[in-house]
Protein backbone atom coordinates (compact mmCIF):
# COMPACT_ATOMS: atom_id res chain seq x y z
CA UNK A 1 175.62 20.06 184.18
CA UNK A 2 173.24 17.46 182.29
CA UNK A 3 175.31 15.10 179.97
CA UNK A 4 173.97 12.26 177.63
CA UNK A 5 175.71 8.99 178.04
CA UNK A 6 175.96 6.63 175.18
CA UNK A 7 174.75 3.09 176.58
CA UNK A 8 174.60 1.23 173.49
CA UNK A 9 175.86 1.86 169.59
CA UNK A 10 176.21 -0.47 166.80
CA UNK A 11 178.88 2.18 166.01
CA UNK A 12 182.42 1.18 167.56
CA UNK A 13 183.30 5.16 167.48
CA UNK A 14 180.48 6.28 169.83
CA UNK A 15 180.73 3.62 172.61
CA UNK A 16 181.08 4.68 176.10
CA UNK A 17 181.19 7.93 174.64
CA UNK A 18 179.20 10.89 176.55
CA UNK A 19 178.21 14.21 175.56
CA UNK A 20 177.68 17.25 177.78
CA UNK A 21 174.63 19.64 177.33
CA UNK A 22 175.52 23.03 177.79
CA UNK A 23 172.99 26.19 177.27
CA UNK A 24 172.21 25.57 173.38
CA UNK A 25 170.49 22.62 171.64
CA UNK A 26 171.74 19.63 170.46
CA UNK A 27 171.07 17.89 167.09
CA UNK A 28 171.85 14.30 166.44
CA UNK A 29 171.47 13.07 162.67
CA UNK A 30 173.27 12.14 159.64
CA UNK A 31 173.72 15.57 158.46
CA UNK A 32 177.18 16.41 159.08
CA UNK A 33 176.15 20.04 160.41
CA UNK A 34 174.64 17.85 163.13
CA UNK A 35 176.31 18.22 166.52
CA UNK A 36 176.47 14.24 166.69
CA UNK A 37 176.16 12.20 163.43
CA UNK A 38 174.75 8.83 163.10
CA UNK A 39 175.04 6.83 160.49
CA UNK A 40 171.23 5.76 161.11
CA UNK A 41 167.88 5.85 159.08
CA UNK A 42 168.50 6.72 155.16
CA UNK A 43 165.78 9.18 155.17
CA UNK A 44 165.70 11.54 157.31
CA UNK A 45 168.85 14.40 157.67
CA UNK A 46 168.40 15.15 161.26
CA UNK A 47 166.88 12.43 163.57
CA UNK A 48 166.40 14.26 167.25
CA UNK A 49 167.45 17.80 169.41
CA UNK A 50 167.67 17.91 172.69
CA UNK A 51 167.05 21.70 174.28
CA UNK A 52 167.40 23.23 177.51
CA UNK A 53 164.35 25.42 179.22
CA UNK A 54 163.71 26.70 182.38
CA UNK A 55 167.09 28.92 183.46
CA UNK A 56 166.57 29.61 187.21
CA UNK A 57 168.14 32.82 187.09
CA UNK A 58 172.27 31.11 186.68
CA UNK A 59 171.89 30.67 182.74
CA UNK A 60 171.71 27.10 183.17
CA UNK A 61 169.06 25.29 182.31
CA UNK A 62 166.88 23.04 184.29
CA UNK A 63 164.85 21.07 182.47
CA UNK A 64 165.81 19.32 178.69
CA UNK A 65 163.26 18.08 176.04
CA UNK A 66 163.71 16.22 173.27
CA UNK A 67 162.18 17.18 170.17
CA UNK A 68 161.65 14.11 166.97
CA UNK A 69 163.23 16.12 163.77
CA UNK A 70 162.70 13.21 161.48
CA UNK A 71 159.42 14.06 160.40
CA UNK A 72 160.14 11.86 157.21
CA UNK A 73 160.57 9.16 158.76
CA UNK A 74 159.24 5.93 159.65
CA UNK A 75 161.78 4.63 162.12
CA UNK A 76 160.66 6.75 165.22
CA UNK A 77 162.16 8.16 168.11
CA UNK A 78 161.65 6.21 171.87
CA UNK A 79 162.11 7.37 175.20
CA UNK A 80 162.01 3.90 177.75
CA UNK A 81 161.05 2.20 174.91
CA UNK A 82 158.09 3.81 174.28
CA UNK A 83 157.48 6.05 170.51
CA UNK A 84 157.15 9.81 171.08
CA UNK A 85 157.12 13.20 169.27
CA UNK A 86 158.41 15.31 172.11
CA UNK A 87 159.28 14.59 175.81
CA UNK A 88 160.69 16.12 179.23
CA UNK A 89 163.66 14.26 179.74
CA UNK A 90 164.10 13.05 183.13
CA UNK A 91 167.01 12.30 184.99
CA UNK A 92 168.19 7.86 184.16
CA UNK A 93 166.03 8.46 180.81
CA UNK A 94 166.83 6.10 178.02
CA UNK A 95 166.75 7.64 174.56
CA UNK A 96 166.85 5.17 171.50
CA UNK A 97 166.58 4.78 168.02
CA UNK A 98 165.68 2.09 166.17
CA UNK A 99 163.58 -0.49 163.85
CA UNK A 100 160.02 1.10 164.46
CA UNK A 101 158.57 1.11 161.66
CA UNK A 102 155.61 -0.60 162.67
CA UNK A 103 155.28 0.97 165.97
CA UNK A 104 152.82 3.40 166.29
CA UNK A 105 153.41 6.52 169.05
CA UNK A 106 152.44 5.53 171.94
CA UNK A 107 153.54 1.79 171.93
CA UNK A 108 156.66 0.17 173.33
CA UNK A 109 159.30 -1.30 170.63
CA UNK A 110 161.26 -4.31 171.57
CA UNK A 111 164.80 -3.42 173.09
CA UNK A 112 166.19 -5.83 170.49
CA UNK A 113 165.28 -3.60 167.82
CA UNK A 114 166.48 -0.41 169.30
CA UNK A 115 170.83 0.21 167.30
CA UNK A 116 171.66 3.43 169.89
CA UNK A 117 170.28 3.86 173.41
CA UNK A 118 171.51 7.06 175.10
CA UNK A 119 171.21 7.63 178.78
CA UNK A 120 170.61 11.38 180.14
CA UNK A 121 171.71 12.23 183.21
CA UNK A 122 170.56 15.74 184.98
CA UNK A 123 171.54 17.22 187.90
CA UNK A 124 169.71 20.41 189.73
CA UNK A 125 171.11 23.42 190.11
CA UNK A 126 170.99 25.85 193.11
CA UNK A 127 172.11 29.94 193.48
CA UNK A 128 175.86 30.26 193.83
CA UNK A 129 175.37 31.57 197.49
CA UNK A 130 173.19 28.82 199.20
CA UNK A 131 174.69 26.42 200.92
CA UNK A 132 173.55 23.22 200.54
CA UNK A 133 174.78 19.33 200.59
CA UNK A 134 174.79 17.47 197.34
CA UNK A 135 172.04 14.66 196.79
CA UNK A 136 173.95 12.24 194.67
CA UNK A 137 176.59 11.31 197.45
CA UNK A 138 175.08 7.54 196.65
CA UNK A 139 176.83 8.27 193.21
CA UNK A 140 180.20 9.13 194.52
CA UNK A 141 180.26 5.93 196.64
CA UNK A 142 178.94 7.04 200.02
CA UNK A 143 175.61 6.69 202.26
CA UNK A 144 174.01 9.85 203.44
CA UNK A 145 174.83 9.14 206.73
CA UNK A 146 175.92 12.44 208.60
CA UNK A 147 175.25 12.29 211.92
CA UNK A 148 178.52 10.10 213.12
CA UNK A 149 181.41 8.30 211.80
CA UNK A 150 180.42 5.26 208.93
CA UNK A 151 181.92 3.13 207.03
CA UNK A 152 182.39 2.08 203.41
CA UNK A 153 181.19 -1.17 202.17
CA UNK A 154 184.60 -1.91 201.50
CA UNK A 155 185.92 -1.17 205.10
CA UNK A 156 186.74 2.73 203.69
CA UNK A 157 185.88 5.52 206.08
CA UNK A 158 183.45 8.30 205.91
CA UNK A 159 185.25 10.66 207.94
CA UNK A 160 183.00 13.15 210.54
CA UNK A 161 183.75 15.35 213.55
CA UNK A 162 184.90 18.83 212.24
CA UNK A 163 184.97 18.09 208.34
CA UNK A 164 181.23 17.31 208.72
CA UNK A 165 180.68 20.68 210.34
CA UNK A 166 181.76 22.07 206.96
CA UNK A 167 179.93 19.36 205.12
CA UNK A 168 182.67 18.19 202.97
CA UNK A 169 183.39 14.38 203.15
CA UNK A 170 186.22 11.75 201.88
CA UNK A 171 186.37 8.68 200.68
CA UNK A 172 188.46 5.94 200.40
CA UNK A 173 187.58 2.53 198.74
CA UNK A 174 186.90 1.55 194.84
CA UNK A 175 183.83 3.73 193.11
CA UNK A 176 181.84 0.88 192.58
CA UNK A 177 179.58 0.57 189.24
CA UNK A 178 175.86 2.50 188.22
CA UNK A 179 173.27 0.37 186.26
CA UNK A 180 171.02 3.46 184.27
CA UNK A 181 168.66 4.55 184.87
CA UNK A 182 169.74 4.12 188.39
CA UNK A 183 171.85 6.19 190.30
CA UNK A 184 173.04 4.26 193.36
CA UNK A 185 176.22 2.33 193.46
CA UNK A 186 177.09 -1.04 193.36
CA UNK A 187 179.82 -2.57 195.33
CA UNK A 188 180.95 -5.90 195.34
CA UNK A 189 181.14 -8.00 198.83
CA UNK A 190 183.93 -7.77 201.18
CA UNK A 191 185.26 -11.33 200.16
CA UNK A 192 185.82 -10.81 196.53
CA UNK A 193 188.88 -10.93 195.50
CA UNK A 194 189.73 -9.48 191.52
CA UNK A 195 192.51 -11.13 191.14
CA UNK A 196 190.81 -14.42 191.36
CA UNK A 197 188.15 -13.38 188.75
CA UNK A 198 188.76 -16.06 185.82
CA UNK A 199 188.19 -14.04 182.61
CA UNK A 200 187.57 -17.00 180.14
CA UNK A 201 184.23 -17.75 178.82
CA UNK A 202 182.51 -21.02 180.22
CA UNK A 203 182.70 -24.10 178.63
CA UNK A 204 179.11 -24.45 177.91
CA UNK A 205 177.10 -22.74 175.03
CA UNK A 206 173.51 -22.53 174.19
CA UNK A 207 172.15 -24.64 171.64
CA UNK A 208 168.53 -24.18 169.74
CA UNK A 209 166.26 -27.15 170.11
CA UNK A 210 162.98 -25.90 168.86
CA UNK A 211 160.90 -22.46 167.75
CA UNK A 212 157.36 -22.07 168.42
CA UNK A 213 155.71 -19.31 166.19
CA UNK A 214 156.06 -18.37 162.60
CA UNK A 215 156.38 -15.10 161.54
CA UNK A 216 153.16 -14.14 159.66
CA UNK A 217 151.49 -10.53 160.32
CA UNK A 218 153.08 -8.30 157.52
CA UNK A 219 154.23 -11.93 155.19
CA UNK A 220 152.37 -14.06 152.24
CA UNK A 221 152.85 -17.52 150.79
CA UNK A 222 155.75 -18.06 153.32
CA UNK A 223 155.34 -21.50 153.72
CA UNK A 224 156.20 -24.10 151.47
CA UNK A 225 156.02 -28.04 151.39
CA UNK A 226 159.54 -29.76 150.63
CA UNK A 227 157.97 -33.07 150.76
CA UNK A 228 154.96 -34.97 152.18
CA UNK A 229 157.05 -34.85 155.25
CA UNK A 230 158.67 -31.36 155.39
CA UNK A 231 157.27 -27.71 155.50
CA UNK A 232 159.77 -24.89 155.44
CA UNK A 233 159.15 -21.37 157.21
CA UNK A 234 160.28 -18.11 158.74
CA UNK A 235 160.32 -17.03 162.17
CA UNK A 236 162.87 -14.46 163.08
CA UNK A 237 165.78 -14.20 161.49
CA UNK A 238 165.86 -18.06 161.21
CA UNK A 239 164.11 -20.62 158.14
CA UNK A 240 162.77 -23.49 160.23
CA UNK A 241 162.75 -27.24 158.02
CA UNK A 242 159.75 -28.93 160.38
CA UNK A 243 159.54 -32.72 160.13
CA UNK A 244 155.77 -33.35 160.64
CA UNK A 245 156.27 -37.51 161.24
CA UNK A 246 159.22 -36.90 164.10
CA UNK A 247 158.35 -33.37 165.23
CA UNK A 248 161.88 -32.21 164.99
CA UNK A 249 163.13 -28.98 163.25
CA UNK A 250 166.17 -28.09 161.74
CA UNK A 251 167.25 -24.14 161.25
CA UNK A 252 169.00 -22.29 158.56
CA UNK A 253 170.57 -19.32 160.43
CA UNK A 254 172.69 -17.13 158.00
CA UNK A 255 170.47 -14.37 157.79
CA UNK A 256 171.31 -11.22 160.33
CA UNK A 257 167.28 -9.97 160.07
CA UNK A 258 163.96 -10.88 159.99
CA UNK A 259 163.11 -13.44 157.24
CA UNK A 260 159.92 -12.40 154.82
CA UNK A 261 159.84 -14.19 151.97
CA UNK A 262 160.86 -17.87 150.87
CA UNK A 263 160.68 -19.88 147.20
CA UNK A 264 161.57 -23.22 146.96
CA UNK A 265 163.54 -24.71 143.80
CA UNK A 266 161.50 -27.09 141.39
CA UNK A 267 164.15 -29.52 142.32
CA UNK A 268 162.81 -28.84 145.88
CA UNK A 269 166.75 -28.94 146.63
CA UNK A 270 167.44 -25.50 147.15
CA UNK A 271 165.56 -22.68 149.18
CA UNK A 272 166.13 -19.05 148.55
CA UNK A 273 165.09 -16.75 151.75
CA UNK A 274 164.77 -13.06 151.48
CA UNK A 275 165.04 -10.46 154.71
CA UNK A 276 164.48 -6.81 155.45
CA UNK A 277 167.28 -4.42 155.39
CA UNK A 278 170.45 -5.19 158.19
CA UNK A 279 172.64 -3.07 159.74
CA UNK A 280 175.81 -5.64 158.69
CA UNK A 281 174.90 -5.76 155.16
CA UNK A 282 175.91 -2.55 152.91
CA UNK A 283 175.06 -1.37 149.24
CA UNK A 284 178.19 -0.20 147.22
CA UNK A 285 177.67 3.47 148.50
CA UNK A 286 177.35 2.31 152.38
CA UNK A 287 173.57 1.99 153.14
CA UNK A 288 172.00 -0.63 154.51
CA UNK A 289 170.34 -2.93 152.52
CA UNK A 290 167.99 -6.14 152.45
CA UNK A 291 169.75 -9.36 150.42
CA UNK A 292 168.59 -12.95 149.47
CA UNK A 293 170.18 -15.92 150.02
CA UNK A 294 170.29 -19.27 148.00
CA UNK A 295 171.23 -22.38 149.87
CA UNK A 296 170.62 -26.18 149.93
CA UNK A 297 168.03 -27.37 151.88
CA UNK A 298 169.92 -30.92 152.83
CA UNK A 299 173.10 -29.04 154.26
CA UNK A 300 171.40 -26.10 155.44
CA UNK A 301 174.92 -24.17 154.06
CA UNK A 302 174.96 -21.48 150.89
CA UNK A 303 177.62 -22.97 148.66
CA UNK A 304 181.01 -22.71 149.11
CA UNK A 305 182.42 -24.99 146.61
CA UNK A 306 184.90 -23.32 143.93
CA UNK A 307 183.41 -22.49 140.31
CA UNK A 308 185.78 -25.03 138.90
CA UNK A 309 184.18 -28.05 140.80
CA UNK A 310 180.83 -27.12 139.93
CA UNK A 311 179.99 -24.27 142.79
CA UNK A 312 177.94 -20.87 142.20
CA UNK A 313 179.52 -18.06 141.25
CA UNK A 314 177.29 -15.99 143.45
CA UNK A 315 178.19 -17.59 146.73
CA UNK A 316 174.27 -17.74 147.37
CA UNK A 317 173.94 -13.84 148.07
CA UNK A 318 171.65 -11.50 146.00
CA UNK A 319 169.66 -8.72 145.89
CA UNK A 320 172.49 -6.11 147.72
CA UNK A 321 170.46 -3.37 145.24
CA UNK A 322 167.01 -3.63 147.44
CA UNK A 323 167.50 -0.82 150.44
CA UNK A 324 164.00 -1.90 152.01
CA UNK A 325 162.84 -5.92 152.16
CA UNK A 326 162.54 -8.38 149.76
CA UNK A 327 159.02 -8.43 149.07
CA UNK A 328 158.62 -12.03 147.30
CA UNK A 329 160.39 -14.66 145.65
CA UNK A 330 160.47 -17.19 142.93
CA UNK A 331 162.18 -19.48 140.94
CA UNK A 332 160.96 -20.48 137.31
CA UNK A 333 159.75 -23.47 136.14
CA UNK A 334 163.80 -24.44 134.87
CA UNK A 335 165.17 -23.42 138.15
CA UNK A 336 167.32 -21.21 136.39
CA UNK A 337 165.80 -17.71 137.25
CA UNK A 338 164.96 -16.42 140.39
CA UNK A 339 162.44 -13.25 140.29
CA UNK A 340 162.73 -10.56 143.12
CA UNK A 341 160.29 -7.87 144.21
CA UNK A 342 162.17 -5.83 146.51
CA UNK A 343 162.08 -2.44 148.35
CA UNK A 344 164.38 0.29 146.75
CA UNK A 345 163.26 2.37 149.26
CA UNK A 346 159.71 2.79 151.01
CA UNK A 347 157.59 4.10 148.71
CA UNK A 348 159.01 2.21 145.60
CA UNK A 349 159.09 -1.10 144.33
CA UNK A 350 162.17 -2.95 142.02
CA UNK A 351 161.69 -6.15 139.96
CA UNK A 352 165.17 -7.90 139.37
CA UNK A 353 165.41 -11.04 137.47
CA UNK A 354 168.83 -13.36 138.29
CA UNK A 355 170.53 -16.32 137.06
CA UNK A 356 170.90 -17.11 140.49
CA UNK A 357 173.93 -19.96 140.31
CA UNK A 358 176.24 -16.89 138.60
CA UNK A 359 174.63 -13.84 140.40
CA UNK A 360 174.01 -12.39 136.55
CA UNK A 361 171.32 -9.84 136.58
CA UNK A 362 168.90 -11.12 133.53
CA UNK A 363 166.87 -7.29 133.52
CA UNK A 364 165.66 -5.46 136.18
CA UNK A 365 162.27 -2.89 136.29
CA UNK A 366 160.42 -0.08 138.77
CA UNK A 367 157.17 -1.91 139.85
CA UNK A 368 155.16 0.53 140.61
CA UNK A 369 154.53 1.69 144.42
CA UNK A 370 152.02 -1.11 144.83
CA UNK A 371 152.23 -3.69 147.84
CA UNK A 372 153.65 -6.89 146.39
CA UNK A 373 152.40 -9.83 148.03
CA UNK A 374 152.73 -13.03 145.86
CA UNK A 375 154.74 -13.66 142.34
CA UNK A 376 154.38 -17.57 140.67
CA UNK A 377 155.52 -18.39 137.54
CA UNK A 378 153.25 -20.03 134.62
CA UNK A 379 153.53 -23.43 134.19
CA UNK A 380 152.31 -23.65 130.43
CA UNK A 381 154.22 -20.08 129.46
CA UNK A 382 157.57 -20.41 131.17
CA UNK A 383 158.74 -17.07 130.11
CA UNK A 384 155.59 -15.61 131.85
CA UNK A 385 154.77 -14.84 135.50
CA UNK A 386 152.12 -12.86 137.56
CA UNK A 387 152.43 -10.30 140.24
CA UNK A 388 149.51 -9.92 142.79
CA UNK A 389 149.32 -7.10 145.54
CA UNK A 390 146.80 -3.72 145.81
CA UNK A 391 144.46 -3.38 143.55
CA UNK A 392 145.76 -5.30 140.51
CA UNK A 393 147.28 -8.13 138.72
CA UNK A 394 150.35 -7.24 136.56
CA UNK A 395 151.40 -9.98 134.06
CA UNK A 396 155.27 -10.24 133.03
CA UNK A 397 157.13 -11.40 130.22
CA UNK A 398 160.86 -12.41 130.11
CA UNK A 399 161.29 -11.79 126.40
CA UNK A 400 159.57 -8.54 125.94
CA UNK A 401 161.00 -7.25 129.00
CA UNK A 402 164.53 -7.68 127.23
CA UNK A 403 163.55 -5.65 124.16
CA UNK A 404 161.38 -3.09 125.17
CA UNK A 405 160.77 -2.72 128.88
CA UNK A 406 158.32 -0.74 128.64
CA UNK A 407 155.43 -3.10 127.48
CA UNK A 408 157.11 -6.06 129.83
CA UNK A 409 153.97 -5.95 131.82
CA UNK A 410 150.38 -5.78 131.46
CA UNK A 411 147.60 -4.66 134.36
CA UNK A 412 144.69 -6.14 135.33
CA UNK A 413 142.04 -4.53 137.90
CA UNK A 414 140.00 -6.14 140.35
CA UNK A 415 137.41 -3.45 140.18
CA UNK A 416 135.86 -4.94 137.31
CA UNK A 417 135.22 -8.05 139.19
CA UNK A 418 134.79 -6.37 143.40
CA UNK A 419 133.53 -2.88 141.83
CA UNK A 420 136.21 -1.41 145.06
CA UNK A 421 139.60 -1.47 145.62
CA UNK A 422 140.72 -4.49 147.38
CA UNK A 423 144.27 -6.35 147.80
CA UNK A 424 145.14 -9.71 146.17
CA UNK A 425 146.93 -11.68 148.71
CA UNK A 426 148.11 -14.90 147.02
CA UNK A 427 148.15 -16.29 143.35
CA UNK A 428 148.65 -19.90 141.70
CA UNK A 429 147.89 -21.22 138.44
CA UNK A 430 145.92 -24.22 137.02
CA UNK A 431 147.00 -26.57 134.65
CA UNK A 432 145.89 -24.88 131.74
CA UNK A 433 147.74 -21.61 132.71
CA UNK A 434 144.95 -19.37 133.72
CA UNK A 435 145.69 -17.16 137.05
CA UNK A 436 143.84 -17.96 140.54
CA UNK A 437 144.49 -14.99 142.94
C-alpha cells in the first residue's frame, strides 16, 4: 500500500505524521472538505490530489500522480524541488509546497523556501497466488543474502536452513534509520554505545562575520547613505550597516523574511525596513502577513523602552494590514510620518500613512494595481509626496486625503513624454520641488 510521509511542516500537528493512499484520490488544501488541510497559500481552496491509476487486476493501484489544483495560484507545486503541473510519483519522491512565486515550471526552488515536504513511498503489488520474496528486506533491516546463514550488522542473525526453504526470515537487532528518498537502512557501528550519547548542545555557536550580495532583482532605491561613511542595505532577511573606511558590517536581524524596502529617518537615526509576507507573523483573522519595522540604527534594537520614559508606543512594528510585501517606504520631511505602499493581496495595492512612534494610522487608500517602485516626499510641500511605478506618476496630498479621499491623488502619464508604456523606477526631487523620475 503507497503512503505519503510528512518530512517537514511548519505545522506542529502534521509532523511525522503519514497518510495512507488507498483506491480513491486524495486532496490536500485549505478547504476543510479537503482530505488533509493546510493552512498554506491564501488563495487558492485546494492546493494538490494525488490519484491512483493502473489497477493490475487486485483493485489496487500501481502507479499515483499528482495533479496541481491551485490553478489560482502563484505559489506552485514541486516535486524534488523542481515546479510542475502534473507528475508520476515515484517511489522516495519529495512533494513540497512553498514560496515560488517567482519560479517558473520547470525550475528548481530553493529547499529553504519550501514550508511542507511530503515523502511518497510505493510499493508493487503482485497476484495473491504468486509466490514471490519481498524486495525491500534492506528496509526491514536485513541484506538479501539467501544462500547461507548471515549476520546482522549488529551481531543479530539472519536465520537459514529450513525457514529459508519457505522464504520467511527473522530478525533480531535494532531497525536502524531511512534517510528519503532512500530506502536502505542505516545502522550505527558495533562500538556505539546509546547510553553514552551526550544529548546537550555544544558549547560553540555560529556567529555572522560578513554578507556578500545585496538583494536587488525584484527591489528599488534600497540603499541608502547614513553618513559619508555608512550605506545601509538588504540582503536576505538581514539590513546590513557597511562601514566603507574599515570594511566591517554590522546586521539588523529581527525580520523572519526577505527584506525589500528601506527609508531612512531625516535624523538619519532611525531605519524602518519592510519584508514580504512570513509564516510567524499573522493578521487579526490568522493570515500571514508582511510588517515593517522601525528601529535605531546605533543599537541595531526596535525600542523597548516604556511610553512613560519616552519609548514608542508601537514597539517598532507596522503594517500587520499588508498580506503581500511592503512595496516602499518613507518618512516625511518632520520624521513624523512614515508612508507605506504595501500588498493587500497580489493584484492590489494599499497606501497607509502612520505616526510611526504611536503606531496611529493617519489615513489609509487602495492604490491602484500598479507596480510601486519608489515614494519620496517633497521637500518645499511637506504635506505632498510622489508615487512612481508602471506607467504613471501619482501625486499625494496629506490634507486632502483627510477630507475627501477621493481627490488625494492626482495622475500623471509618461506617454505624453515616451509616446509607450514604460515603468518609472526611481524618483527624487530638486530644490525647487519639481519631480525627477
Amino acid at each position: 500500500m503507497a503512503k505519503l510521509e510528512v518530512h517537514y511542516s511548519s505545522e506542529p500537528r502534521l509532523k511525522e505524521k503519514v497518510f495512507h493512499l488507498s483506491q480513491n484520490d486524495i486532496v490536500f488544501g485549505r478547504d476543510p472538505t479537503c482530505d488533509v488541510t493546510l493552512s498554506w497559500d491564501g488563495v487558492s481552496r485546494k492546493h494538490f490530489s494525488i490519484r491512483g491509476q493502473r489497477c493490475d487486476g487486485t483493485g489496487i493501484p500501481t502507479e499515483w500522480r499528482l495533479v496541481d489544483e491551485a490553478s489560482s495560484s502563484n505559489n506552485g507545486i514541486f516535486v524534488n524541488s523542481v515546479r510542475v503541473r502534473e507528475a508520476v510519483l515515484k517511489d522516495g519522491d519529495m512533494i513540497g509546497l512553498g514560496k515560488g512565486r517567482d519560479v517558473s515550471f520547470g525550475s528548481r526552488i530553493s529547499s529553504r523556501n519550501l514550508e511542507y515536504v511530503f515523502c511518497m513511498r510505493t510499493k508493487a503489488y503482485r497476484a495473491p497466488n504468486q509466490n514471490h520474496l519481498q524486495t525491500d528486506l534492506a528496509s526491514k533491516g536485513a541484506h538479501r543474502q539467501l544462500r547461507g546463514p548471515s549476520r546482522h550488522p549488529l551481531h543479530g542473525h539472519i536465520v537459514a536452513g529450513e525457514l529459508k526453504e519457505k522464504k520467511e526470515i527473522r530478525i533480531e537487532g535494532p531497525e536502524g534509520l531511512t534517510y528519503p528518498p532512500c530506502n536502505a537502512r542505516v545502522y550505527p557501528q558495533s562500538w556505539w554505545k546509546a547510553s553514552a550519547v551526550d544529548s546537550a548542545p555544544t558549547p560553540c555557536e555560529l556567529q555572522l562575520e560578513y554578507v556578500y550580495g545585496i538583494r536587488s532583482f525584484d527591489t528599488r532605491d534600497i540603499i541608502h547613505y547614513l553618513d559619508n561613511n555608512h550605506i545601509v542595505y538588504p540582503a536576505a532577511s538581514l539590513v546590513v550597516i557597511y562601514d566603507i573606511a574599515h570594511h566591517t558590517q554590522q546586521f539588523f536581524a529581527e525580520h523572519d523574511d526577505d527584506v525589500v524596502s528601506i527609508a531612512v529617518h531625516p535624523s538619519k537615526n532611525f531605519i524602518a525596513s519592510g519584508q514580504i509576507a512570513s509564516m510567524k507573523r499573522r493578521t487579526s483573522d490568522g493570515r500571514p502577513c508582511a510588517a515593517v519595522l522601525v528601529w535605531n540604527a546605533s543599537t541595531l534594537k526596535r525600542n523597548n523602552r516604556p511610553v512613560e520614559e519616552g519609548g514608542w508606543r508601537s514597539r517598532g512594528v507596522l503594517g500587520r494590514d499588508l498580506q503581500h510585501r511592503i512595496h516602499s517606504l518613507d518618512f516625511d520631511r518632520s520624521g513624523r510620518h512614515l508612508v507605506v505602499f504595501g500588498g493587500k493581496s497580489d493584484a492590489s495595492a494599499l497606501i497607509v500613512v502612520y505616526e510611526w512612534e504611536t503606531g496611529r494610522t493617519m489615513w489609509q487608500l487602495t492604490a491602484g494595481t500598479n507596480l510601486v517602485t519608489s515614494v519620496k516626499h517633497n521637500p518645499v510641500i511637506p504635506t505632498q509626496f510622489v508615487q512612481c511605478g508602471d506607467r504613471g506618476v501619482r501625486y499625494w496630498d496629506y490634507v486632502t486625503a483627510a477630507s475627501n479621499p477621493e481627490a488625494a491623488a492626482k495622475t500623471a502619464s509618461y506617454l505624453k513624454l515616451t509616446r509607450k508604456p514604460c515603468q518609472g523606477n526611481c524618483v527624487t526631487f530638486t530644490e525647487d520641488g519639481q519631480a525627477a523620475i
